[in-house]
PDB file of N, CA and C in Angstrom:
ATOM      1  N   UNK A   1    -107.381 -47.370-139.028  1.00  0.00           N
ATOM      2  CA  UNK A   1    -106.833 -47.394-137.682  1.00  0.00           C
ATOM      3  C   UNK A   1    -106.257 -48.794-137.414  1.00  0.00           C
ATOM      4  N   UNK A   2    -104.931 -48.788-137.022  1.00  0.00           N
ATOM      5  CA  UNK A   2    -104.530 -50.177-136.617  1.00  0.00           C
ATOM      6  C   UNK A   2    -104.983 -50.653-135.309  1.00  0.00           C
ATOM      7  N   UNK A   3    -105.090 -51.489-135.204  1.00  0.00           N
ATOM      8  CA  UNK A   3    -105.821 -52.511-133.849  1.00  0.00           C
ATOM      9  C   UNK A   3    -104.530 -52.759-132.989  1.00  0.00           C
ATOM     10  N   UNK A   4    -104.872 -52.028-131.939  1.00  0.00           N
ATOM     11  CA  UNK A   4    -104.089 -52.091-130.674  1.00  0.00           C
ATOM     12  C   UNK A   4    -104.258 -53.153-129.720  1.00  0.00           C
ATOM     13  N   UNK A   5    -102.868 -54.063-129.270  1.00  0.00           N
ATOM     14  CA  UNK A   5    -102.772 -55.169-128.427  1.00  0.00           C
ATOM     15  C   UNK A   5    -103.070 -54.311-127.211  1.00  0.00           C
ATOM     16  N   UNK A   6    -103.353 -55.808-125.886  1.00  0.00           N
ATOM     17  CA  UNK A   6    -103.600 -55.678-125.027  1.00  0.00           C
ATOM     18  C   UNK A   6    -101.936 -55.195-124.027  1.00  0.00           C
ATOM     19  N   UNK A   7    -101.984 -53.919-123.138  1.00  0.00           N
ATOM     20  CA  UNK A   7    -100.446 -53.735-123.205  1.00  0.00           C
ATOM     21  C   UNK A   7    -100.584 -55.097-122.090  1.00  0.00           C
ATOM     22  N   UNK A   8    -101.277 -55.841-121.097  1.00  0.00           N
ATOM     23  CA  UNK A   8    -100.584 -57.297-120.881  1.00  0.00           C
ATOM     24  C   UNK A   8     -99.744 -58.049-122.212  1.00  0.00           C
ATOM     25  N   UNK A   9    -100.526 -58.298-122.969  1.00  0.00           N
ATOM     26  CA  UNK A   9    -100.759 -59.030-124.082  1.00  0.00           C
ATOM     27  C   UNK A   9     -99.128 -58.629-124.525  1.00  0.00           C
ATOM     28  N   UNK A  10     -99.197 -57.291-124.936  1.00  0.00           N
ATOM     29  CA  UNK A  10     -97.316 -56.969-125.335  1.00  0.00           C
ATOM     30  C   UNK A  10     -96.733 -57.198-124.202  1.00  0.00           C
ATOM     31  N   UNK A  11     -96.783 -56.817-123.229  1.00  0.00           N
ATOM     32  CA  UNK A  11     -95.382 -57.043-122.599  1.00  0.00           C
ATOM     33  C   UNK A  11     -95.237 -58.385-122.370  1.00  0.00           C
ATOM     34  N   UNK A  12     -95.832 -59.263-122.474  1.00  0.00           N
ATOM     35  CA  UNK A  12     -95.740 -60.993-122.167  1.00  0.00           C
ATOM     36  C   UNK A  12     -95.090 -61.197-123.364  1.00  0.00           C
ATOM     37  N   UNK A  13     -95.003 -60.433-124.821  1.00  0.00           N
ATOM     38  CA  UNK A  13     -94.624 -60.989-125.715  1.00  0.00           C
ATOM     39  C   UNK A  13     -93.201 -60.095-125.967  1.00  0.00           C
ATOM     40  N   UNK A  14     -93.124 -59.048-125.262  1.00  0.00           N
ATOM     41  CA  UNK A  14     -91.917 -57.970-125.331  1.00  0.00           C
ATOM     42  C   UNK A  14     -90.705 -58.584-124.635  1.00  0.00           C
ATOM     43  N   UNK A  15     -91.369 -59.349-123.205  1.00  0.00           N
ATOM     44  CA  UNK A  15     -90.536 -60.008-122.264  1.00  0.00           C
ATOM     45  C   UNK A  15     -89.836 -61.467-122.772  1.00  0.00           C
ATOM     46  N   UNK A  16     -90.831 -61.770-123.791  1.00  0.00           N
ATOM     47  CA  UNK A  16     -90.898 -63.018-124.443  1.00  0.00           C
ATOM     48  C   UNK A  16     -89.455 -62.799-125.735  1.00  0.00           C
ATOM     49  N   UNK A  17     -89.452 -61.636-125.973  1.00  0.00           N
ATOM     50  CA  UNK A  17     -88.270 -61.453-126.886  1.00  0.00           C
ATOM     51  C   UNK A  17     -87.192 -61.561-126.196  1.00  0.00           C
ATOM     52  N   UNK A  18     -87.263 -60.469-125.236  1.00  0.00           N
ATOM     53  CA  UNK A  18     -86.107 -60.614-124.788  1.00  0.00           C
ATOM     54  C   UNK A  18     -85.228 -61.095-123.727  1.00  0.00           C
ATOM     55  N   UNK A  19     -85.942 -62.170-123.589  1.00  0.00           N
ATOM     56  CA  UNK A  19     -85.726 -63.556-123.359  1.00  0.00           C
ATOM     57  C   UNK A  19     -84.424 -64.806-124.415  1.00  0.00           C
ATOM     58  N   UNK A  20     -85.251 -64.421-125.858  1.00  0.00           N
ATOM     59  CA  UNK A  20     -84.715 -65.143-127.136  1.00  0.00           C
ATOM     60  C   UNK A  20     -83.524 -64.444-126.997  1.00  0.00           C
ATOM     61  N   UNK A  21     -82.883 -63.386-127.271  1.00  0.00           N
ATOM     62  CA  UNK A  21     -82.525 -62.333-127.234  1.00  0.00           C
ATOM     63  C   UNK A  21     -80.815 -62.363-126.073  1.00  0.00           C
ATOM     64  N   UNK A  22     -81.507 -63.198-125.078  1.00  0.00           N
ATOM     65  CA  UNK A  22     -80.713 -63.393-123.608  1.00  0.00           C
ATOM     66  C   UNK A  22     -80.415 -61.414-123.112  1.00  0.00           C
ATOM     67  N   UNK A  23     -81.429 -61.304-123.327  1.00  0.00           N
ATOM     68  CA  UNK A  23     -81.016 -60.274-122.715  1.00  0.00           C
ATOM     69  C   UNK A  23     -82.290 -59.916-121.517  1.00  0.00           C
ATOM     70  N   UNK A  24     -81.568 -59.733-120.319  1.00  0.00           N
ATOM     71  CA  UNK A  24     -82.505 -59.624-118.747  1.00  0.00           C
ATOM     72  C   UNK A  24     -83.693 -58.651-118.969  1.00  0.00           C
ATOM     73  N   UNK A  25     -84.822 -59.134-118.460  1.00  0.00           N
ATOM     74  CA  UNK A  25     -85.658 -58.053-118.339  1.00  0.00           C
ATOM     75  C   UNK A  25     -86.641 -58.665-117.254  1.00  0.00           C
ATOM     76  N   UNK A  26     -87.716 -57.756-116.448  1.00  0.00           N
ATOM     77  CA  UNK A  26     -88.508 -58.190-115.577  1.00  0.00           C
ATOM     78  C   UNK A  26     -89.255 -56.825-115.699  1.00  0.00           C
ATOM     79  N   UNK A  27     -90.640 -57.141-115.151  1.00  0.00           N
ATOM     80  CA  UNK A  27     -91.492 -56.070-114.860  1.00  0.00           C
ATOM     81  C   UNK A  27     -91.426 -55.667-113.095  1.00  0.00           C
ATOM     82  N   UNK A  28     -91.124 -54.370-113.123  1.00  0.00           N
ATOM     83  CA  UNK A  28     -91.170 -53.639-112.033  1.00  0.00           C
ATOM     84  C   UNK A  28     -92.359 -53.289-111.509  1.00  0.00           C
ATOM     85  N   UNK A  29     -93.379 -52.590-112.402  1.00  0.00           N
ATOM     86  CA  UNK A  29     -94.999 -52.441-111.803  1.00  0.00           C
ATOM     87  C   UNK A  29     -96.001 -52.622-113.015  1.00  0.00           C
ATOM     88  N   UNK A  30     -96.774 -53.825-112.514  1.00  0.00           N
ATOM     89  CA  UNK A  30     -97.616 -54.111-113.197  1.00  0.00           C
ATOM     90  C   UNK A  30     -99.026 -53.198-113.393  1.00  0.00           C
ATOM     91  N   UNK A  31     -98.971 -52.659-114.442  1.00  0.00           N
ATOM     92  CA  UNK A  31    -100.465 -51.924-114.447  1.00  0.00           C
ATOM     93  C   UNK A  31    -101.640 -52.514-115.351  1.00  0.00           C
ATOM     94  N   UNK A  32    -102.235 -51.799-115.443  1.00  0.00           N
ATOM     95  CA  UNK A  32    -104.136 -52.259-116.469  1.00  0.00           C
ATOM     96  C   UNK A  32    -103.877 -53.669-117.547  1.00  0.00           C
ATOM     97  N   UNK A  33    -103.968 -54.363-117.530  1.00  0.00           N
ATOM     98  CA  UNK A  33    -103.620 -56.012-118.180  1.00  0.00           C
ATOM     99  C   UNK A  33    -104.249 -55.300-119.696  1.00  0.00           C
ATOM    100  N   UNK A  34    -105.332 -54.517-119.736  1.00  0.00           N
ATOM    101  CA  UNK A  34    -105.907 -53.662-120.664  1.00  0.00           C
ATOM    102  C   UNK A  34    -105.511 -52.748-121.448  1.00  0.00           C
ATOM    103  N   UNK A  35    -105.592 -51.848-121.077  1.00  0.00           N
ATOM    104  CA  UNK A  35    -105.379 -50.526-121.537  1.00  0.00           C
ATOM    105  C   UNK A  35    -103.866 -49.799-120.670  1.00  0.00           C
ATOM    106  N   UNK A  36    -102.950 -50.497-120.046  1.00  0.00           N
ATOM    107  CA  UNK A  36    -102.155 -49.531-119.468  1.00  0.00           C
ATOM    108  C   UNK A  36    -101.082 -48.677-120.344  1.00  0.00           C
ATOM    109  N   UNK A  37    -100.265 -47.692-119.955  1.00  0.00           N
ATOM    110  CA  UNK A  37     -99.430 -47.700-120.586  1.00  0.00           C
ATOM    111  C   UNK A  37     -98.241 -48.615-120.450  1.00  0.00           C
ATOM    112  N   UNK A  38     -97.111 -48.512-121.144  1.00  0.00           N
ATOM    113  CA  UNK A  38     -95.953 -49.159-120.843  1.00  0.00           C
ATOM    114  C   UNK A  38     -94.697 -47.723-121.051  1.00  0.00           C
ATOM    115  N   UNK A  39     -94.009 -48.167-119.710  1.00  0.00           N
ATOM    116  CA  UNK A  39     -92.654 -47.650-120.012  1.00  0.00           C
ATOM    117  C   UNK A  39     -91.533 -48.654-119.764  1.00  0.00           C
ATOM    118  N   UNK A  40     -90.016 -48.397-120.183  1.00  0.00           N
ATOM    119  CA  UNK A  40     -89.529 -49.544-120.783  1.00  0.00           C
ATOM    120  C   UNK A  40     -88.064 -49.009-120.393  1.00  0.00           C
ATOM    121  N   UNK A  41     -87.619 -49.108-118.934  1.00  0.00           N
ATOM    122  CA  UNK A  41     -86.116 -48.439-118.917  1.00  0.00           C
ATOM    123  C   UNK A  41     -85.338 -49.359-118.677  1.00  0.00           C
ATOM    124  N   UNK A  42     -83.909 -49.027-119.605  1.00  0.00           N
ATOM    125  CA  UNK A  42     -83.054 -49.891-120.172  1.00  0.00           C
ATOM    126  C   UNK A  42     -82.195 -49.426-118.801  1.00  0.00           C
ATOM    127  N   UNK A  43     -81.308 -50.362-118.047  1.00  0.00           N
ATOM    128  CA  UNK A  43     -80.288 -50.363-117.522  1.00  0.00           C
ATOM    129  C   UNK A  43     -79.145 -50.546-117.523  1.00  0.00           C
ATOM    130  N   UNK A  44     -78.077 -49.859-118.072  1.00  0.00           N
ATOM    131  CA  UNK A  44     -76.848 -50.290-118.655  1.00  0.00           C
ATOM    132  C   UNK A  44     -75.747 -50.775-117.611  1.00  0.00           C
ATOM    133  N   UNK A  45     -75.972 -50.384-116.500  1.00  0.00           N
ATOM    134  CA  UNK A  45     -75.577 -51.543-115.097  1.00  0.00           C
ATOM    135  C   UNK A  45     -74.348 -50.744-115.105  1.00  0.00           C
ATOM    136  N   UNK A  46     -74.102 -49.758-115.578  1.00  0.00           N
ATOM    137  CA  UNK A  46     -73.035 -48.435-114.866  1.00  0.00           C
ATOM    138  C   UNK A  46     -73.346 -47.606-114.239  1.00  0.00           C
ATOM    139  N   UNK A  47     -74.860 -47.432-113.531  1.00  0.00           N
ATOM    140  CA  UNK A  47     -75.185 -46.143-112.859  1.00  0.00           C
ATOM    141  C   UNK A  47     -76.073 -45.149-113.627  1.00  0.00           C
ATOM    142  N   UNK A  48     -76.241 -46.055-114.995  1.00  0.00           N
ATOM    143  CA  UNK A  48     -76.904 -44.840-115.805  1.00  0.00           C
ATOM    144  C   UNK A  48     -77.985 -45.823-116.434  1.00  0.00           C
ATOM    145  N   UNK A  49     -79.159 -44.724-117.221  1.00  0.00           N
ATOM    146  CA  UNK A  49     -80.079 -45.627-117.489  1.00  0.00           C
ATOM    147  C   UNK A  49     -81.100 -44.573-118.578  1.00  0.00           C
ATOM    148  N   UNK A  50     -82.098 -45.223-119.296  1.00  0.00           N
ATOM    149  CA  UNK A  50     -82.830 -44.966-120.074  1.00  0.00           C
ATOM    150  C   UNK A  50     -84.257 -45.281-120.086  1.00  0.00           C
ATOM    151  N   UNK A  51     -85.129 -44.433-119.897  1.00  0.00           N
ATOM    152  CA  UNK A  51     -86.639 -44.840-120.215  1.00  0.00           C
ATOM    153  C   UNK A  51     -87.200 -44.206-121.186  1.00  0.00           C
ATOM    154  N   UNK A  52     -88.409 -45.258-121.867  1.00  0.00           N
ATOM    155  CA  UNK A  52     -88.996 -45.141-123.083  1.00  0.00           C
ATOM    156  C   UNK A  52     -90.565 -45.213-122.715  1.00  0.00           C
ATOM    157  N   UNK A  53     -90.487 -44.435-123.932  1.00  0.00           N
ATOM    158  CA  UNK A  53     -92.466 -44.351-123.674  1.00  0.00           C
ATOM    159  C   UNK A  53     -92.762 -44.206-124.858  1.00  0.00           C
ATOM    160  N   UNK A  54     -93.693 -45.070-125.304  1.00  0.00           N
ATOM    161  CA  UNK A  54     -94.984 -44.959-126.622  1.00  0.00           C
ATOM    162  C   UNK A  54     -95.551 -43.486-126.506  1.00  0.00           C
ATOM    163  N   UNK A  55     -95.317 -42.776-127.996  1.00  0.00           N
ATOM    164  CA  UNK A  55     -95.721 -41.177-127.696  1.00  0.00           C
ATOM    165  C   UNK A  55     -95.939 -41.189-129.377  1.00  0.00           C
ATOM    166  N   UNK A  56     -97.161 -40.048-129.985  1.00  0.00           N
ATOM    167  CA  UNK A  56     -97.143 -40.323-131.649  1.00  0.00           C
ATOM    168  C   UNK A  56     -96.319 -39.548-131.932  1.00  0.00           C
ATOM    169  N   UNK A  57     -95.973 -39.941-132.976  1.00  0.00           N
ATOM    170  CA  UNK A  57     -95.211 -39.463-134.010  1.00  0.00           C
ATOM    171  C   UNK A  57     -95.764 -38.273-134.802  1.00  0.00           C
ATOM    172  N   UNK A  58     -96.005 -37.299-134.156  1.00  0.00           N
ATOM    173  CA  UNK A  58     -96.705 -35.685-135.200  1.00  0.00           C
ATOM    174  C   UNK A  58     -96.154 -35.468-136.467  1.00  0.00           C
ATOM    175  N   UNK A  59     -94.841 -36.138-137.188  1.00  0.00           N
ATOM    176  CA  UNK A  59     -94.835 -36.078-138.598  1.00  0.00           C
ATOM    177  C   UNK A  59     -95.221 -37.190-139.431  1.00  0.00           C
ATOM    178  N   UNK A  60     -94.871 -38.614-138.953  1.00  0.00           N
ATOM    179  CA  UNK A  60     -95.441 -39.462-139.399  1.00  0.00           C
ATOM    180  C   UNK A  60     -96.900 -39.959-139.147  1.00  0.00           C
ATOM    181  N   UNK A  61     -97.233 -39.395-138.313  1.00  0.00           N
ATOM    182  CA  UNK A  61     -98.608 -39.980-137.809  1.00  0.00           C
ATOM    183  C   UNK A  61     -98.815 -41.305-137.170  1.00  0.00           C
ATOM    184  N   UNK A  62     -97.573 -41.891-136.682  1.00  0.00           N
ATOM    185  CA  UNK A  62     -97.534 -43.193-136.233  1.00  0.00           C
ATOM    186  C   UNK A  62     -97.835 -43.075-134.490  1.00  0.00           C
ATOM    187  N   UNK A  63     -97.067 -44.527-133.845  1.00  0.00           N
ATOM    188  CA  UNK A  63     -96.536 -44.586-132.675  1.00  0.00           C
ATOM    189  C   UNK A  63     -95.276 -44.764-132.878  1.00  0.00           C
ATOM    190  N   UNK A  64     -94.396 -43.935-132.074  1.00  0.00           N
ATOM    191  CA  UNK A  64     -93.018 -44.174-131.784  1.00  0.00           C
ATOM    192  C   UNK A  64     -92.281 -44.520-130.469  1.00  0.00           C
ATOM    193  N   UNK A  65     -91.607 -45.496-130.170  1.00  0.00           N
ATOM    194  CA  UNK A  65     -90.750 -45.035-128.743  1.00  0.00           C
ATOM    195  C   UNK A  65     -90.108 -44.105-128.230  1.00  0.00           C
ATOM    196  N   UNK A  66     -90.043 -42.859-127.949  1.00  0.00           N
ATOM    197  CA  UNK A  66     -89.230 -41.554-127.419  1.00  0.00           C
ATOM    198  C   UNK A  66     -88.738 -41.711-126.413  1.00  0.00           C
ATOM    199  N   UNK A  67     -87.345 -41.220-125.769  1.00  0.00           N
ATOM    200  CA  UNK A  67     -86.723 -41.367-124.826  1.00  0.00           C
ATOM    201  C   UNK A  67     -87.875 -40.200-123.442  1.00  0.00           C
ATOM    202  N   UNK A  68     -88.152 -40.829-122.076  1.00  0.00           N
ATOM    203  CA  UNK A  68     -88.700 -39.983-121.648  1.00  0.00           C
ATOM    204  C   UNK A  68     -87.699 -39.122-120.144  1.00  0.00           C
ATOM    205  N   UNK A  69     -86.912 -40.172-119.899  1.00  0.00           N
ATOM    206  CA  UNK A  69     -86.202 -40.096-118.856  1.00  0.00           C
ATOM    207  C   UNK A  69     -84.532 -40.716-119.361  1.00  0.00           C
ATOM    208  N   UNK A  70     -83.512 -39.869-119.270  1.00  0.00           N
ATOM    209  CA  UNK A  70     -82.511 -40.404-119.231  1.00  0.00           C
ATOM    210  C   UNK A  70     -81.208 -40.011-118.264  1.00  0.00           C
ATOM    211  N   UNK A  71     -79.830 -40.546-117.891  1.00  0.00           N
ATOM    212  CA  UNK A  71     -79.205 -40.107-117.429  1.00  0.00           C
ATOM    213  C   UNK A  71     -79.016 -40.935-116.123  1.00  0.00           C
ATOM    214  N   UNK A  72     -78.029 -40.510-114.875  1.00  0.00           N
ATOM    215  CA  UNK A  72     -78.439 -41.536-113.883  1.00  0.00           C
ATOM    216  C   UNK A  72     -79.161 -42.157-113.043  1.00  0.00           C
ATOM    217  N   UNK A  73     -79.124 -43.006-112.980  1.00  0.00           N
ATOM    218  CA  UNK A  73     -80.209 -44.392-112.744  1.00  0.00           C
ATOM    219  C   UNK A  73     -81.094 -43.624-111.948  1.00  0.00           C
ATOM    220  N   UNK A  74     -80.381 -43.254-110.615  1.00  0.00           N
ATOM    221  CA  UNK A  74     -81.814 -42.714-109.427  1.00  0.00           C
ATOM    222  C   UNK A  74     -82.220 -41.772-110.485  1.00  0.00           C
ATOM    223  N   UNK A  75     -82.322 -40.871-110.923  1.00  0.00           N
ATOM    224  CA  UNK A  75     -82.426 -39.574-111.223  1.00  0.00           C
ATOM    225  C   UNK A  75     -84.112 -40.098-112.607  1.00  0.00           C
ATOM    226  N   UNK A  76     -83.260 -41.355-112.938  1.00  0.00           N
ATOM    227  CA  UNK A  76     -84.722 -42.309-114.082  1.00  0.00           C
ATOM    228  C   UNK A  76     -85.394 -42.727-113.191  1.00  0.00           C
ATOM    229  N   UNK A  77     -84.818 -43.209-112.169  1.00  0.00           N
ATOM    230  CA  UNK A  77     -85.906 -43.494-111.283  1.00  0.00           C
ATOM    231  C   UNK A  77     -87.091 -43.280-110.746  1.00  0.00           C
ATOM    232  N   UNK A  78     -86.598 -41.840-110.213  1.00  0.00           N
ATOM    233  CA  UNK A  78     -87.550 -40.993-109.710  1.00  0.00           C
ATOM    234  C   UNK A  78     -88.531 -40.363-110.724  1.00  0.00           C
ATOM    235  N   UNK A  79     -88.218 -40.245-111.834  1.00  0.00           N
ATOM    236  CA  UNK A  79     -89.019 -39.864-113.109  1.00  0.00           C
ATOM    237  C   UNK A  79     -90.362 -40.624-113.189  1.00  0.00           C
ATOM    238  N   UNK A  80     -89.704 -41.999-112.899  1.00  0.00           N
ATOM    239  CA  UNK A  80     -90.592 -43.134-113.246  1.00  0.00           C
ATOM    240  C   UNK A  80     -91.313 -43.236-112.190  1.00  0.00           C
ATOM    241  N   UNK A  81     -91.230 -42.808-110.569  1.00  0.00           N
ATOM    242  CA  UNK A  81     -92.059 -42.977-109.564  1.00  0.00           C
ATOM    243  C   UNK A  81     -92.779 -41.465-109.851  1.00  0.00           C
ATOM    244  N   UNK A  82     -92.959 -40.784-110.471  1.00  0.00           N
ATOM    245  CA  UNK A  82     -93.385 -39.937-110.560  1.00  0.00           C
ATOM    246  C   UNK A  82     -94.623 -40.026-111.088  1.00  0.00           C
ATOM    247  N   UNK A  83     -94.241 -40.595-112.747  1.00  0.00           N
ATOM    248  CA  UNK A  83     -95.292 -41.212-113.279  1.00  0.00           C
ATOM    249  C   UNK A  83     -95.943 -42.081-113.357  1.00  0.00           C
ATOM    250  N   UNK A  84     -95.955 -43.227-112.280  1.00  0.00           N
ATOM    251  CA  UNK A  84     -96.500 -43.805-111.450  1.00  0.00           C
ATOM    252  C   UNK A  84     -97.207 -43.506-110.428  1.00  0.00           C
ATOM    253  N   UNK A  85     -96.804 -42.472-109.818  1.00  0.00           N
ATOM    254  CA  UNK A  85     -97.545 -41.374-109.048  1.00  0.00           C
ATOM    255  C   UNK A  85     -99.077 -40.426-110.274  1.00  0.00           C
ATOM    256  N   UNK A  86     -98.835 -40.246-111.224  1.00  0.00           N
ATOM    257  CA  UNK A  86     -99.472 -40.058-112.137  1.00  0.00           C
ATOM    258  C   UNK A  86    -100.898 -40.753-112.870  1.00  0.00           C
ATOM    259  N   UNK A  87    -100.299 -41.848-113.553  1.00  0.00           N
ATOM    260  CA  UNK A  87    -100.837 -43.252-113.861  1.00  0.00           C
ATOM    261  C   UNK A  87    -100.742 -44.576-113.172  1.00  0.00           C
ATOM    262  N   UNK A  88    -101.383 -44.879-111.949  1.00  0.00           N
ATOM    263  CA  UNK A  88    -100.980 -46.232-110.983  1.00  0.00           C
ATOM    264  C   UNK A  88    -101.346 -47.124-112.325  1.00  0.00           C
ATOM    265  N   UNK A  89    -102.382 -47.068-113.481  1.00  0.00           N
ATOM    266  CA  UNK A  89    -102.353 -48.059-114.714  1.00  0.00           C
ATOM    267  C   UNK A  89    -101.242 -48.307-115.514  1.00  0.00           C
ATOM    268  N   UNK A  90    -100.500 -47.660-115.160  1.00  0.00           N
ATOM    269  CA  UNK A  90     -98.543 -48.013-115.644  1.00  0.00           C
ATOM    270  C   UNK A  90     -97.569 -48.985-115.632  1.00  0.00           C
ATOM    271  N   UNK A  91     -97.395 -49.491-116.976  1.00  0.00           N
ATOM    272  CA  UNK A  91     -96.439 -51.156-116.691  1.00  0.00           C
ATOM    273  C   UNK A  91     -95.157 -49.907-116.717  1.00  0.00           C
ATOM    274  N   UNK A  92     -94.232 -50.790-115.827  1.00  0.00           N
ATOM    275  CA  UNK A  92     -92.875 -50.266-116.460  1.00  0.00           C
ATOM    276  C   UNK A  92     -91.859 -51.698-116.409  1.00  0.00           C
ATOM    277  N   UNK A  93     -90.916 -51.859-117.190  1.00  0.00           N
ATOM    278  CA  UNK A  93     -90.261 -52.755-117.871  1.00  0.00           C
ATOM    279  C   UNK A  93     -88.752 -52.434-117.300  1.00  0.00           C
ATOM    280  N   UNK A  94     -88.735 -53.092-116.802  1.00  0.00           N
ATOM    281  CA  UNK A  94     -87.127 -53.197-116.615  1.00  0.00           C
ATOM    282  C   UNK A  94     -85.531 -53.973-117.410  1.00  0.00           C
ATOM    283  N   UNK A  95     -85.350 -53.326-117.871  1.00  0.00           N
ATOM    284  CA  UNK A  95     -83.981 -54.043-119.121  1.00  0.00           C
ATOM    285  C   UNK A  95     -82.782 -53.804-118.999  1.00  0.00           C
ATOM    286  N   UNK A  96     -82.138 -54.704-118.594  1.00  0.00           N
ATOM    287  CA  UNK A  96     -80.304 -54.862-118.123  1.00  0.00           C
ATOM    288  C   UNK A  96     -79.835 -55.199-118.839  1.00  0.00           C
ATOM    289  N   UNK A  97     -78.641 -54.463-119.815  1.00  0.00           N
ATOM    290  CA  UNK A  97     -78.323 -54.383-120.738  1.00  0.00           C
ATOM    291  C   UNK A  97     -76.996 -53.644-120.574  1.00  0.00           C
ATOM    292  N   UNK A  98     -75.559 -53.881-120.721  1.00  0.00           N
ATOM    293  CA  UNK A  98     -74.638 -53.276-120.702  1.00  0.00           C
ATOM    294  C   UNK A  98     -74.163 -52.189-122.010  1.00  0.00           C
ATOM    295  N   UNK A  99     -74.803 -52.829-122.243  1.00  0.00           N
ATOM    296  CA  UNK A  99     -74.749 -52.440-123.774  1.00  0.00           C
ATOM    297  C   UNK A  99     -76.314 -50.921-124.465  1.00  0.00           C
ATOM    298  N   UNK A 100     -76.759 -51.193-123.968  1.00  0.00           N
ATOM    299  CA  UNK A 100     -78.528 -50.675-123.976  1.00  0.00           C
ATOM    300  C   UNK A 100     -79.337 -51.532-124.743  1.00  0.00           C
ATOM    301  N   UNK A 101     -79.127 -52.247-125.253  1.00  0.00           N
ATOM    302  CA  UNK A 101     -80.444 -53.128-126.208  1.00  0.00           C
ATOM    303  C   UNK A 101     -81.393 -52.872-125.793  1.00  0.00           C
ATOM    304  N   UNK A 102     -82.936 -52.628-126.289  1.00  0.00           N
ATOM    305  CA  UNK A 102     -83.677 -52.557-125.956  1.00  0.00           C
ATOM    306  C   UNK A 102     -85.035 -53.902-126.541  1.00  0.00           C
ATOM    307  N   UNK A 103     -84.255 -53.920-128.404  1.00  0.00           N
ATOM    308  CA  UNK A 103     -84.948 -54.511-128.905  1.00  0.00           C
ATOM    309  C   UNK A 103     -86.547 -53.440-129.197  1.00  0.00           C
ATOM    310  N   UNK A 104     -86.778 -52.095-129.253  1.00  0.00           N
ATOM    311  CA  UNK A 104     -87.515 -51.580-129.137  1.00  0.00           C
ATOM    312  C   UNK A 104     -87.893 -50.916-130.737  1.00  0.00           C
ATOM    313  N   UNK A 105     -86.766 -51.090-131.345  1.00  0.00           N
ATOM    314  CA  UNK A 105     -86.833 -50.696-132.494  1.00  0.00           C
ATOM    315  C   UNK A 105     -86.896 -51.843-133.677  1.00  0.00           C
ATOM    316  N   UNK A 106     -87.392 -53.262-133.055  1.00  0.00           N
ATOM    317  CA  UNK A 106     -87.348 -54.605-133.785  1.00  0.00           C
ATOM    318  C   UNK A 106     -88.482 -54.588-134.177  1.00  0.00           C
ATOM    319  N   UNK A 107     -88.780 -55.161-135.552  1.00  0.00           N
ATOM    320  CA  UNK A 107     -89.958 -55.616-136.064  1.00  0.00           C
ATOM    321  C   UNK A 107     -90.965 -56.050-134.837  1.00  0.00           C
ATOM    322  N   UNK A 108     -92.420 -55.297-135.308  1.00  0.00           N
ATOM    323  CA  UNK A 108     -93.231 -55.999-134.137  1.00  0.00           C
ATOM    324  C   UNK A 108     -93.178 -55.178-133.218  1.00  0.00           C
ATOM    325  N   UNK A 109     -92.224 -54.315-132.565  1.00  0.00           N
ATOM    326  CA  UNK A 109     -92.000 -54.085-131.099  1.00  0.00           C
ATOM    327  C   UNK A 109     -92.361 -52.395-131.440  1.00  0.00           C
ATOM    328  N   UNK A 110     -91.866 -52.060-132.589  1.00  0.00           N
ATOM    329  CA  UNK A 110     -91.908 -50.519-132.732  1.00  0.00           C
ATOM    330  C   UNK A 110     -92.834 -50.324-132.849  1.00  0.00           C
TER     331      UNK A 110
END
């Protein structure tokens, strides 16, 4: 079993990338410094947008990022107040990106 970071612990170091990176990010709602989950929606600053969520991988047996919410922005939005409504232990990540970078698929991050 691999040894799981603290999700504080990642996102200080997720935010910390993409930072290096110059690419914008801020946390929208801080949840469990512990054990929370993280979701991670990319903003491409046209009205449209993308959220990600840590979900396993049933063929590989891993963790993967999966898209959970996509399409326009309110429409991710509300997805995401939803599941916040769900899990109040919920980080979610905010990433402005014209482009989508997420950096989610970088060494370390996946």
């Amino acid at each position: 079993m691999e040894p799981r970071l603290t999700a504080g612990f990642w996102v200080q170091a997720y935010l910390t990338r993409l930072r290096l990176a110059d690419i914008p990010a801020f946390v929208v709602a801080r949840g469990d410094a512990t054990a929370g989950a993280v979701i991670v929606k990319v903003s491409t600053l046209d009205g449209r947008a993308q959220a990600f969520h840590r979900t396993f991988d049933l063929m590989g047996g891993g963790r993967v990022w999966a898209v959970l919410a996509e399409g326009p922005e309110t429409e991710v939005d509300a997805a995401l107040a939803r599941q916040r409504g769900y899990d109040p232990d919920l980080w979610v990540i905010e990433v402005e990106d014209r482009t989508g970078r997420s950096l989610l698929g970088a060494a370390g991050l996946e």
